[in-house]
Protein backbone atom coordinates (compact mmCIF):
# COMPACT_ATOMS: atom_id res chain seq x y z
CA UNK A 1 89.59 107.82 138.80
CA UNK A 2 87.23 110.78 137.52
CA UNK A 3 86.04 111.03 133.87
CA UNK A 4 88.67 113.61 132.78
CA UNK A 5 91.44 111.16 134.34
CA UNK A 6 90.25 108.21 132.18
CA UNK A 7 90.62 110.58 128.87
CA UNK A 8 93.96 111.53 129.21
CA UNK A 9 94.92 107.94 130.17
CA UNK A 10 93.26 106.63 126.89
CA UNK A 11 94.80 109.40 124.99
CA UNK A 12 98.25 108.45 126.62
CA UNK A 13 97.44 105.09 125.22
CA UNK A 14 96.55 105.31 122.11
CA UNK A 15 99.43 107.48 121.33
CA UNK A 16 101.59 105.06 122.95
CA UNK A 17 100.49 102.26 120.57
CA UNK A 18 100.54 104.67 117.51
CA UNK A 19 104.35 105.39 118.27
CA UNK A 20 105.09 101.65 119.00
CA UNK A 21 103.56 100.48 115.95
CA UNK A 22 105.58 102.99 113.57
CA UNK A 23 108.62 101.58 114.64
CA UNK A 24 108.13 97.93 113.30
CA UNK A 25 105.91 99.38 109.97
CA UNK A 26 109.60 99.36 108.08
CA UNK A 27 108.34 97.37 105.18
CA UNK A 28 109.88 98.01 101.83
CA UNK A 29 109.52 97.28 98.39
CA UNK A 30 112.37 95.78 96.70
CA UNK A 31 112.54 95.44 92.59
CA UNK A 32 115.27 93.48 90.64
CA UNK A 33 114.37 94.22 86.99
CA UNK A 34 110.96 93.69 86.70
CA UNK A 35 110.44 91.77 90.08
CA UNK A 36 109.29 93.24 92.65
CA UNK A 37 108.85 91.62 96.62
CA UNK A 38 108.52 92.90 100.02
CA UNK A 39 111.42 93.09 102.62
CA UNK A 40 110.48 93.90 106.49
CA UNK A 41 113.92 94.53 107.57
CA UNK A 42 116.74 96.79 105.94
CA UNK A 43 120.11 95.62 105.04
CA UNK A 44 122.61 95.66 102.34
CA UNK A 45 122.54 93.86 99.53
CA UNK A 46 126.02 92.11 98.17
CA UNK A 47 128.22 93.83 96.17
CA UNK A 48 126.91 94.10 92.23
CA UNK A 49 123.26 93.11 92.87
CA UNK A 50 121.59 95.55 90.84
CA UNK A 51 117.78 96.81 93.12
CA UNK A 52 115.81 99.59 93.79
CA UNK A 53 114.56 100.38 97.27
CA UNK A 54 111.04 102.25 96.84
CA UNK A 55 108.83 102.51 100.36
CA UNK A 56 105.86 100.56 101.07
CA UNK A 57 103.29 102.90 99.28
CA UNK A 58 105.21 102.95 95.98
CA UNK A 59 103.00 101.64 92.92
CA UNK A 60 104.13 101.40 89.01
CA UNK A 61 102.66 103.34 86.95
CA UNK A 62 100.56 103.17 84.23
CA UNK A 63 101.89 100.72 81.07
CA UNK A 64 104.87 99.63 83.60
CA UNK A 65 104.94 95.94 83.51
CA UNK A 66 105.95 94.41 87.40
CA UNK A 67 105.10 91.15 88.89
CA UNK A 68 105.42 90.41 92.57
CA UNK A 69 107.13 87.91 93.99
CA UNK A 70 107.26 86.99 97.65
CA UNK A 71 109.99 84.81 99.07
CA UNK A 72 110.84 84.25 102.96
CA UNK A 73 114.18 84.53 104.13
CA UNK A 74 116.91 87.10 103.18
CA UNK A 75 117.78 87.37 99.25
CA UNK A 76 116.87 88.88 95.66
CA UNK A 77 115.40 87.93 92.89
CA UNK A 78 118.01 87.73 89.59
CA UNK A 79 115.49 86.61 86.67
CA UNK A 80 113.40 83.58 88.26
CA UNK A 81 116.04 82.36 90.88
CA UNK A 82 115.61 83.10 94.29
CA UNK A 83 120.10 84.04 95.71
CA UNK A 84 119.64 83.56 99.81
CA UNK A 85 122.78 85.99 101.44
């Protein structure tokens, strides 16, 4: 394999990975109130559960008042209880 070969193959690669590793960056952050956690997979909440949906680069702003909480598993937050669905 010659020198110009071995280029395109790493740039094959490398764009390869780039393309593979957008499709499982589907993070989101999910606030209830004033809670706020991380979700890595989308689905609907039940009926009457009250979130917002904001992407993974979202930030409060300024004099907004959030706290994060991370839980496992499928759910929401509603106040300090952790609902599994």
């Amino acid at each position: 394999m010659n020198t110009r070969s071995k280029i395109v193959a790493a740039a094959l690669s490398v764009g390869v990975i780039l393309a593979l590793s957008s499709l499982t960056a589907s993070a989101r952050i999910v606030c209830s109130g004033a809670t706020c956690w991380h979700v890595h997979e989308e689905y609907a909440f039940p009926p009457g559960v009250r979130v917002e949906i904001h992407p993974d680069n979202w930030r409060w702003r300024e004099g907004e008042h959030f706290v994060w909480k991370e839980h496992p598993g499928r759910g929401y937050w509603s106040e300090d209880e952790w609902r599994p669905f």
